[in-house]
N, C-alpha and C. Protein backbone atom coordinates (compact mmCIF):
# COMPACT_ATOMS: atom_id res chain seq x y z
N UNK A 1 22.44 -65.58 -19.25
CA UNK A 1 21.14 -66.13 -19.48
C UNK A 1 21.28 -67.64 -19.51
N UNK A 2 20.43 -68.60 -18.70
CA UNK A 2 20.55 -69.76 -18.78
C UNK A 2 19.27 -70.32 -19.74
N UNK A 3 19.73 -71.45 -20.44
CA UNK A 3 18.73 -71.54 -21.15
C UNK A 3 18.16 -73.26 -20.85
N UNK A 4 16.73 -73.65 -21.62
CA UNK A 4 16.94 -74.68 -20.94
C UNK A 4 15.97 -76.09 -22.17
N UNK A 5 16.13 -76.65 -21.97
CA UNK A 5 15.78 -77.69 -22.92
C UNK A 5 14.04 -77.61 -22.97
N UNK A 6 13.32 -77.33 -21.80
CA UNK A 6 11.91 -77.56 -21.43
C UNK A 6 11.31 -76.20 -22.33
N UNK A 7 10.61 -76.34 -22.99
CA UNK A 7 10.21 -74.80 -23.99
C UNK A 7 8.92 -74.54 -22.85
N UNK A 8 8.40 -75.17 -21.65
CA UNK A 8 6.82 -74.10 -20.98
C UNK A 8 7.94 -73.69 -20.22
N UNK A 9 7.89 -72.20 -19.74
CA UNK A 9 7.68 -71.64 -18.69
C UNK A 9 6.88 -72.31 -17.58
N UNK A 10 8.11 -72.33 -16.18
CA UNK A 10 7.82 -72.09 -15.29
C UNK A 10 7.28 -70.98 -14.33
N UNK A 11 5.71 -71.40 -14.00
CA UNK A 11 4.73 -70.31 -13.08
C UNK A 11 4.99 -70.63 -11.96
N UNK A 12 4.95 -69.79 -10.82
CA UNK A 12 5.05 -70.28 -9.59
C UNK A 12 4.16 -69.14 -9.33
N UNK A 13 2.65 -69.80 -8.89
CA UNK A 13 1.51 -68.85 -8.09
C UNK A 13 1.81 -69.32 -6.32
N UNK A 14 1.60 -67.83 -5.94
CA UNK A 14 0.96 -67.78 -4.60
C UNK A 14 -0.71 -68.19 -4.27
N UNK A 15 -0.62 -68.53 -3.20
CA UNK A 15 -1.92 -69.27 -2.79
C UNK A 15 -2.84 -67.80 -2.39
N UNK A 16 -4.31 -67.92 -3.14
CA UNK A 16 -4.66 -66.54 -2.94
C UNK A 16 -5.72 -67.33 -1.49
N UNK A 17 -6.37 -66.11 -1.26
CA UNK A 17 -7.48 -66.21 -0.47
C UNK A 17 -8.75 -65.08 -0.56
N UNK A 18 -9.41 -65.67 -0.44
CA UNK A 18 -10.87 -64.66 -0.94
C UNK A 18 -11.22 -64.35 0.50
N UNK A 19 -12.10 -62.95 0.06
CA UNK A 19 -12.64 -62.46 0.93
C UNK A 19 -14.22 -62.91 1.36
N UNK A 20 -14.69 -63.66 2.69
CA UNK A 20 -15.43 -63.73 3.06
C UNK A 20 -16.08 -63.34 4.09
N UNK A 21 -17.44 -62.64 3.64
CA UNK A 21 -18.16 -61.83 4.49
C UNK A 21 -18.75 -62.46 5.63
N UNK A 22 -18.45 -61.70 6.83
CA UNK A 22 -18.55 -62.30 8.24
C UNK A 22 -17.82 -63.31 8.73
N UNK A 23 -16.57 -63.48 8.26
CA UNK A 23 -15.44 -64.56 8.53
C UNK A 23 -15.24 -64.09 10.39
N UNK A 24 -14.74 -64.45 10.88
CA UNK A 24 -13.76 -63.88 12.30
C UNK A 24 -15.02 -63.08 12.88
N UNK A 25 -16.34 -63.11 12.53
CA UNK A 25 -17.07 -62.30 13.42
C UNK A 25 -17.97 -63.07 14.29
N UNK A 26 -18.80 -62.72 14.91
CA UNK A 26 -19.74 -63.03 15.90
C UNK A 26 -20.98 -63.48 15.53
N UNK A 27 -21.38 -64.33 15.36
CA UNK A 27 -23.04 -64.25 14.91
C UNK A 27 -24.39 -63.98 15.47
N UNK A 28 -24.08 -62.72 16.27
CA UNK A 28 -25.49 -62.18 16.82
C UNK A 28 -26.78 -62.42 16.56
N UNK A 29 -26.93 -63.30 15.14
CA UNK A 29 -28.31 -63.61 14.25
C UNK A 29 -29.05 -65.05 15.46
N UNK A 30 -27.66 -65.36 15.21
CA UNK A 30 -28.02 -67.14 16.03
C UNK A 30 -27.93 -67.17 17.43
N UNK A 31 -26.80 -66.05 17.85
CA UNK A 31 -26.26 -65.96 19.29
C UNK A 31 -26.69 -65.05 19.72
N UNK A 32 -27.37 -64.60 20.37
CA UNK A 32 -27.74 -62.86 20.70
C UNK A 32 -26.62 -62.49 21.96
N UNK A 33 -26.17 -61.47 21.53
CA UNK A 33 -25.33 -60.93 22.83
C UNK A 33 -25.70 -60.76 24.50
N UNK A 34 -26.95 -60.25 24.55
CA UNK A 34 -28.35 -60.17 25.21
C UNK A 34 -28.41 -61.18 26.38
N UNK A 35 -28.16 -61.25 27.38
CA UNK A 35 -28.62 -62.40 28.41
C UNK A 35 -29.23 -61.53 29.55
N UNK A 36 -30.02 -62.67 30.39
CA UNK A 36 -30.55 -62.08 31.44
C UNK A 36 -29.21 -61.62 32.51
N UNK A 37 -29.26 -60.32 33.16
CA UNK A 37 -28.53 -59.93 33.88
C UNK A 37 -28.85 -60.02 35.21
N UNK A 38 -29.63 -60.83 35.71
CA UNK A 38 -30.29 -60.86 37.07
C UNK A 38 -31.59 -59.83 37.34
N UNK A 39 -31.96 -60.13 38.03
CA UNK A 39 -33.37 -59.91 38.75
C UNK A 39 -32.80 -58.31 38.74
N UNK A 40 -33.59 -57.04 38.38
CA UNK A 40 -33.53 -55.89 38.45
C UNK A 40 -32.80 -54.76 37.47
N UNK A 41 -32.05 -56.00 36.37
CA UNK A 41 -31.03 -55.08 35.91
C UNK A 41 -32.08 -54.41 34.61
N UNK A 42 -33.39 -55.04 34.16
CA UNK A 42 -34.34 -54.40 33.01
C UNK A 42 -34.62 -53.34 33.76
N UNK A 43 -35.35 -53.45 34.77
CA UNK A 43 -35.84 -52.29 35.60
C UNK A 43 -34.57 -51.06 35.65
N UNK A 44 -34.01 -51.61 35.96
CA UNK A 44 -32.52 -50.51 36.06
C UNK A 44 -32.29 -49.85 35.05
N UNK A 45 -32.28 -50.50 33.43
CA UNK A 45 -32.53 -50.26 32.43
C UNK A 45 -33.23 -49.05 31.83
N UNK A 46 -34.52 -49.42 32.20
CA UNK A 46 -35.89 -48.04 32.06
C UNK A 46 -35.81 -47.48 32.61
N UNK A 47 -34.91 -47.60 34.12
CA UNK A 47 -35.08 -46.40 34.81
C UNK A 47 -33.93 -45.50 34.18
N UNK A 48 -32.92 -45.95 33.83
CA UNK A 48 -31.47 -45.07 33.17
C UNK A 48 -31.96 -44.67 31.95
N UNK A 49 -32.88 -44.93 31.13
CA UNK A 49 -33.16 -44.66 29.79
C UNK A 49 -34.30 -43.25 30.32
N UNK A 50 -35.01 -43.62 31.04
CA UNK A 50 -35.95 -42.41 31.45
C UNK A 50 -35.50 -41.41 32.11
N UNK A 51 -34.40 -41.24 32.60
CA UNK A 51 -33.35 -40.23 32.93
C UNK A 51 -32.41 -39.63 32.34
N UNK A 52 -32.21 -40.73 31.08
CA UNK A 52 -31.54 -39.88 30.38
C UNK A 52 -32.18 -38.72 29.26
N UNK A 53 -31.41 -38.11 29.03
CA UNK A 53 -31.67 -36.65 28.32
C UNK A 53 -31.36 -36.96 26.88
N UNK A 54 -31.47 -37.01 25.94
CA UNK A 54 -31.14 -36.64 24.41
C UNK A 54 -30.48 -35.49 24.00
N UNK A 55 -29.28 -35.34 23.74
CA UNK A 55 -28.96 -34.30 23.23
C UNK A 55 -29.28 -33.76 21.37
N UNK A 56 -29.32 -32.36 20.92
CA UNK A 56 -29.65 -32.23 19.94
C UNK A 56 -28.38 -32.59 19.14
N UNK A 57 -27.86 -32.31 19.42
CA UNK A 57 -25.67 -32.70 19.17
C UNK A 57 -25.50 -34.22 19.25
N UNK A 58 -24.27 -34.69 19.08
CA UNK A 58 -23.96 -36.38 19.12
C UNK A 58 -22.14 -35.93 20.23
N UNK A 59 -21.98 -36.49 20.96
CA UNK A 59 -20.71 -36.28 21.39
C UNK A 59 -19.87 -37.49 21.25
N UNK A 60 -18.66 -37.38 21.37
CA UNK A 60 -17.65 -38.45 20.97
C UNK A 60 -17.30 -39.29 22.41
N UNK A 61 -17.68 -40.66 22.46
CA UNK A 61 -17.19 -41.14 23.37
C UNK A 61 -16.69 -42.17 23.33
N UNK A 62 -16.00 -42.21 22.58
CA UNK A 62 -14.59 -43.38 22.70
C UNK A 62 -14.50 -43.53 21.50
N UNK A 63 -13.38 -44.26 20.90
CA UNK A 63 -12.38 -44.67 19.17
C UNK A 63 -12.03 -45.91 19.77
N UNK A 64 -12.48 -46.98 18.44
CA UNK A 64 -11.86 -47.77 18.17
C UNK A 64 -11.08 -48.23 17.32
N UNK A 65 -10.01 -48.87 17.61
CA UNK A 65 -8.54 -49.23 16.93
C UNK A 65 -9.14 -50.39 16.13
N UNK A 66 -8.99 -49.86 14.98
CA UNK A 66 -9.81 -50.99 13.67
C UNK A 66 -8.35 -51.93 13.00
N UNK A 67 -8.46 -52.85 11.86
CA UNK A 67 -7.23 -52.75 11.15
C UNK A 67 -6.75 -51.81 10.32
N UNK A 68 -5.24 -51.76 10.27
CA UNK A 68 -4.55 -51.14 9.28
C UNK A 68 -4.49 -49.87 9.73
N UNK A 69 -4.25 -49.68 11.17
CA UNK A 69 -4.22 -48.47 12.08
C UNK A 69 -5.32 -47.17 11.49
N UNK A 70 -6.53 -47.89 11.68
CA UNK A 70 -7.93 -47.31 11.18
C UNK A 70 -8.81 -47.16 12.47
N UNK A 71 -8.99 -45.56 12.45
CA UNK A 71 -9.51 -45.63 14.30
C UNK A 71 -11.14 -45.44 13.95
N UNK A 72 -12.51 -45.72 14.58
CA UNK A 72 -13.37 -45.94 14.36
C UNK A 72 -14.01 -44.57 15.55
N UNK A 73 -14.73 -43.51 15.64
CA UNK A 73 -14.83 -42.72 16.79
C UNK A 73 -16.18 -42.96 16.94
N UNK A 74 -16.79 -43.59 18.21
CA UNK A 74 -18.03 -43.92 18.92
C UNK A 74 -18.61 -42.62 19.04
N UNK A 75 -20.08 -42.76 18.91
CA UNK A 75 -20.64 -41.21 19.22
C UNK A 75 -21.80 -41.28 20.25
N UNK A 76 -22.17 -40.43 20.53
CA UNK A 76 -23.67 -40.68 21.42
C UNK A 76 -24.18 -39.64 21.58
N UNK A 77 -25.57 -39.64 21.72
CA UNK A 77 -26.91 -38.30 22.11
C UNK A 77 -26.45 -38.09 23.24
N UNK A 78 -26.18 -38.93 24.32
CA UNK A 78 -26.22 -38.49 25.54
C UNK A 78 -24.98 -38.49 25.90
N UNK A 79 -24.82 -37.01 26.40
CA UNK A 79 -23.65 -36.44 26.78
C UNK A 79 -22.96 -36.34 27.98
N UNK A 80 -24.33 -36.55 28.56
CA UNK A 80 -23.68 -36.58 30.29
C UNK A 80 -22.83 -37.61 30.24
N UNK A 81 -21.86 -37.10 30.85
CA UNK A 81 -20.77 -38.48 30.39
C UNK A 81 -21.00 -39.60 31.94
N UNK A 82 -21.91 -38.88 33.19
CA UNK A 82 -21.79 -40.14 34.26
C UNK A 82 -22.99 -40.80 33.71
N UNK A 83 -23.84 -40.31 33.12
CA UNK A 83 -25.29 -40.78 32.75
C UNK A 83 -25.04 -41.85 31.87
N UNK A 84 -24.27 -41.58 30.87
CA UNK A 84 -23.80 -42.23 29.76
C UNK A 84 -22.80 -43.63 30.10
N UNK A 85 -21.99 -43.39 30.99
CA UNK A 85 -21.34 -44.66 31.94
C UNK A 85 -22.08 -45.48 32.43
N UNK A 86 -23.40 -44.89 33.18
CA UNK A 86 -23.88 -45.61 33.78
C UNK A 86 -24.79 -46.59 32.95
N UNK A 87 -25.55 -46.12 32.36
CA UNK A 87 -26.09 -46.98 31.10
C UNK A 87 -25.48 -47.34 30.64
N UNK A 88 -24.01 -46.91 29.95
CA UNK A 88 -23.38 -48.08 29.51
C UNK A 88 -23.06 -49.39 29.91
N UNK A 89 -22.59 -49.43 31.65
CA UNK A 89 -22.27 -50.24 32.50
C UNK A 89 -23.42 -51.23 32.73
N UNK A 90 -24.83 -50.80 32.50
CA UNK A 90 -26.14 -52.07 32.37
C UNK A 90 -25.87 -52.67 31.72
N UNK A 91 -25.64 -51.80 30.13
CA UNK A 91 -25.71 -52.23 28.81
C UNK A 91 -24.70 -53.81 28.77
N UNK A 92 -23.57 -53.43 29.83
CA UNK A 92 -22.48 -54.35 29.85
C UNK A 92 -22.67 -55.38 30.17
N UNK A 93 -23.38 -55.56 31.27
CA UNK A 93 -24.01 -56.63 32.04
C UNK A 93 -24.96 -57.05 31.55
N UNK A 94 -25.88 -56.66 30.53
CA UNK A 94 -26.67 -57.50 30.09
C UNK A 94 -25.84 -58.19 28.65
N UNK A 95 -25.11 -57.91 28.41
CA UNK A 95 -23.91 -58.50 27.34
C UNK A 95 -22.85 -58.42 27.58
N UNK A 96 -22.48 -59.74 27.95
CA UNK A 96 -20.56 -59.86 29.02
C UNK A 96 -20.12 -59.96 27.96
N UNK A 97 -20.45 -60.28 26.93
CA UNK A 97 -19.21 -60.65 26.12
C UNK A 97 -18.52 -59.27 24.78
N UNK A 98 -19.53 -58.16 25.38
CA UNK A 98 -19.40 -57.32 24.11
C UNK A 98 -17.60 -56.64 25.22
N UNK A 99 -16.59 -56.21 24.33
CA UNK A 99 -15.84 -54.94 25.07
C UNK A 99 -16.29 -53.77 25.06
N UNK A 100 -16.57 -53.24 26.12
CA UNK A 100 -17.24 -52.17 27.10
C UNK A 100 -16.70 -51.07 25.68
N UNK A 101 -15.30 -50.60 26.02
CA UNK A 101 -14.72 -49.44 24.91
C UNK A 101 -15.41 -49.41 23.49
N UNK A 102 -15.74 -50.71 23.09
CA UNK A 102 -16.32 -50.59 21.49
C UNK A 102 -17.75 -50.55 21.55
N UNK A 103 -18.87 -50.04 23.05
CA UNK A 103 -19.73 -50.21 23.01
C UNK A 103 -20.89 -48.53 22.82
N UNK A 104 -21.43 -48.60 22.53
CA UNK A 104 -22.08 -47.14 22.32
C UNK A 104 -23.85 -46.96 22.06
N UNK A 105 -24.36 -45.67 22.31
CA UNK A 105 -26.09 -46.11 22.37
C UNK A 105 -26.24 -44.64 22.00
N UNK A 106 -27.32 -44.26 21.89
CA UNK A 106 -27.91 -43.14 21.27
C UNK A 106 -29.61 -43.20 22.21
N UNK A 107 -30.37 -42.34 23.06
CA UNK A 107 -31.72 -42.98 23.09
C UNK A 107 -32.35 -41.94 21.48
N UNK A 108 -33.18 -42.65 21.41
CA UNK A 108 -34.31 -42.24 20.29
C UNK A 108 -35.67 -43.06 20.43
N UNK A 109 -36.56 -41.88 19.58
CA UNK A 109 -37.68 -42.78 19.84
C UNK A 109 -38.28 -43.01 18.40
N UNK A 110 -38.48 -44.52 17.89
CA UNK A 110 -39.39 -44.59 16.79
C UNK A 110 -40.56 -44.70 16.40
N UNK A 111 -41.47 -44.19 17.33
CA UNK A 111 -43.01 -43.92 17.92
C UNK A 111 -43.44 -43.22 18.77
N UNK A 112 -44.38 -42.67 18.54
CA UNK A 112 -44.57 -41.72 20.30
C UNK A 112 -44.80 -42.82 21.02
N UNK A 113 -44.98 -44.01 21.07
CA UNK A 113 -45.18 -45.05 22.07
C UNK A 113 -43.64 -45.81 22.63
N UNK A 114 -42.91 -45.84 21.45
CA UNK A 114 -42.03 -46.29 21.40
C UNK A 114 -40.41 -45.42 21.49
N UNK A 115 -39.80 -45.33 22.59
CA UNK A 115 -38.90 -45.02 23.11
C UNK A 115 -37.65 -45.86 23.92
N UNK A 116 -36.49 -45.82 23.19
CA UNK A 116 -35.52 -46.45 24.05
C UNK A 116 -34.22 -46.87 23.34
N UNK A 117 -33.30 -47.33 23.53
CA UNK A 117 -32.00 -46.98 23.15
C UNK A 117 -31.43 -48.00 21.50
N UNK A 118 -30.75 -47.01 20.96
CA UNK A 118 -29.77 -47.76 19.98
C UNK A 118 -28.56 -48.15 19.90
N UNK A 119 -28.42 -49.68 20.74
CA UNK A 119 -27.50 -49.65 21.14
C UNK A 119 -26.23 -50.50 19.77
N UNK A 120 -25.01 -49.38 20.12
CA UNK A 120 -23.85 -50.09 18.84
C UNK A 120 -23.01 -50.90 19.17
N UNK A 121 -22.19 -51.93 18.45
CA UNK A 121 -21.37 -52.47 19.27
C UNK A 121 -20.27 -53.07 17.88
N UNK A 122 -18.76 -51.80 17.79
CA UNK A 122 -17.77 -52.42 17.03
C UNK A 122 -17.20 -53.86 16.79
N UNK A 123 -16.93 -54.11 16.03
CA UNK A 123 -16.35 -55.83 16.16
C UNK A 123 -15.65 -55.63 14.96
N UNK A 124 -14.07 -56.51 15.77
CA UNK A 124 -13.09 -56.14 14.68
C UNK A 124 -13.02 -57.43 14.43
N UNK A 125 -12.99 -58.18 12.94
CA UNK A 125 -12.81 -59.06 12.26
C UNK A 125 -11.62 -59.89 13.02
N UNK A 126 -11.37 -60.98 13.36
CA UNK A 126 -10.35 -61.61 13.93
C UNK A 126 -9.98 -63.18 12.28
N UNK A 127 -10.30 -62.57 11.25
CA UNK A 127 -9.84 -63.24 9.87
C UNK A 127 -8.62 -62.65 9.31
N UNK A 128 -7.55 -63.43 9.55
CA UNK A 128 -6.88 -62.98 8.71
C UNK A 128 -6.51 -62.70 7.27
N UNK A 129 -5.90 -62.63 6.32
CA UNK A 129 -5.27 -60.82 6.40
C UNK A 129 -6.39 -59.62 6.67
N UNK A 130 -7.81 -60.58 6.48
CA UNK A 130 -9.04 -59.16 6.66
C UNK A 130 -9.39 -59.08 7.57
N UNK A 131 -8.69 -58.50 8.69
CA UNK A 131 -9.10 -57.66 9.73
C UNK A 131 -10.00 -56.25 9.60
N UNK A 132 -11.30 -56.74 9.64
CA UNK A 132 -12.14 -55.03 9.24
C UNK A 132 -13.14 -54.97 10.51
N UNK A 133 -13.45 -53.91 10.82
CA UNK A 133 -14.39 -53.23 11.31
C UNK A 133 -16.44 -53.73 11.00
N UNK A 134 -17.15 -54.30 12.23
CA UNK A 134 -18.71 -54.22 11.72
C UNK A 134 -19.12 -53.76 12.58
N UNK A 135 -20.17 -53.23 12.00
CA UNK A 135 -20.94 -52.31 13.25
C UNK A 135 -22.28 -52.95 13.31
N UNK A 136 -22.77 -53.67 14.91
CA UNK A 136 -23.78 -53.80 14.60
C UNK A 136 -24.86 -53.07 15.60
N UNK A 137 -26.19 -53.23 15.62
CA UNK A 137 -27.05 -52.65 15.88
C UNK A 137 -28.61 -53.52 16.69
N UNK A 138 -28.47 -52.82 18.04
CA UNK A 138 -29.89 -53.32 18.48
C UNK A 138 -30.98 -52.10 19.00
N UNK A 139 -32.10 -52.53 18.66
CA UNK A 139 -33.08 -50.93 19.34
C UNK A 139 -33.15 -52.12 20.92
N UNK A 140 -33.39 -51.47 21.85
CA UNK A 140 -33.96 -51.80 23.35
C UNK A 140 -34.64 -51.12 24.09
N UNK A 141 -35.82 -51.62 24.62
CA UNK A 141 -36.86 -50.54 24.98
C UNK A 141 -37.71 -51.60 26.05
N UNK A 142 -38.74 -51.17 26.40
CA UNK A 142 -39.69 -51.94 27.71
C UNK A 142 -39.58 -53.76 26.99
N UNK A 143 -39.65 -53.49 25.44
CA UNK A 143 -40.59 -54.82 25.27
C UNK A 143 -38.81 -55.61 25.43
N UNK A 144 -38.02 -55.29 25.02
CA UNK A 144 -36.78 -56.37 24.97
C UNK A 144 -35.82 -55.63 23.81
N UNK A 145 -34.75 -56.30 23.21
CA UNK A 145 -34.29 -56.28 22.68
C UNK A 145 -34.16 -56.52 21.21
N UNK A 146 -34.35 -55.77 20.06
CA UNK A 146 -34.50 -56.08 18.74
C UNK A 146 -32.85 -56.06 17.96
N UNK A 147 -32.73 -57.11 17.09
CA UNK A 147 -31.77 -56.91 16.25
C UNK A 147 -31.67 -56.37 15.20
N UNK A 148 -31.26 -54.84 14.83
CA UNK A 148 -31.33 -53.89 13.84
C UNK A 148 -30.33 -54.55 12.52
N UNK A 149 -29.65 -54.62 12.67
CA UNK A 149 -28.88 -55.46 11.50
C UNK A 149 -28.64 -56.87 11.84
């Protein structure tokens, strides 16, 4: 045991860091993902949404690799899986910047007037050590695009 003339104890803290909400994410509030995709791609839009079918079921179409080897599984109404590509693939082009794999939609309608897709889109935190998972949310339909969360 060494002993020592100084009677405080020596502390030696680690540097903490707090958790802040929406660090490493995207700000869809200010930025909308949403751009014009050229002349035809809305039309293209309604026409893929009015073709598609609703299923009473949800099917699994794609997992995403979250942190802390946490997989996230995408779901959707519509099952046709070329139907479901193909709308997805609008969905893409009218937002380059989302990744296609973490992207997902459901159609539903929240009015008898009102019909058209919920579209999801994973985003993995790029903050370190908190790498987490957000899910966010737009309805899209004739009039445009709404931000659900």
């Amino acid at each position: 045991m060494k002993c020592s003339d100084d009677p405080t104890p020596t502390v030696v803290q680690k540097p903490r860091r707090i958790f802040e909400a929406n660090r490493g994410l995207p700000n869809y509030r200010i930025d909308t993902p949403f751009r014009t995709a050229g002349p035809g791609f809305e039309a293209a839009l309604q026409d893929a949404v009015a073709g598609v079918t609703a299923s009473d079921k949800t099917c699994e179409v794609g997992k995403v690799s979250g942190a802390d080897s946490a997989t996230i599984t995408l779901s959707s109404n519509v099952c046709d899986r070329e139907r479901f590509g193909y709308v997805r693939m609008i969905l893409k082009r009218m937002a380059p910047f989302f990744k296609q794999e973490n992207l997902t939609f459901s159609k539903v309608r929240l009015a008898p007037d009102r019909e058209g897709l919920l579209v999801s889109h994973v985003d993995i935190s790029t903050d370190e050590p908190f790498r987490y998972p957000y899910l966010s949310l737009w309805f899209i339909d004739a009039r445009g695009a709404s931000n659900a969360t």
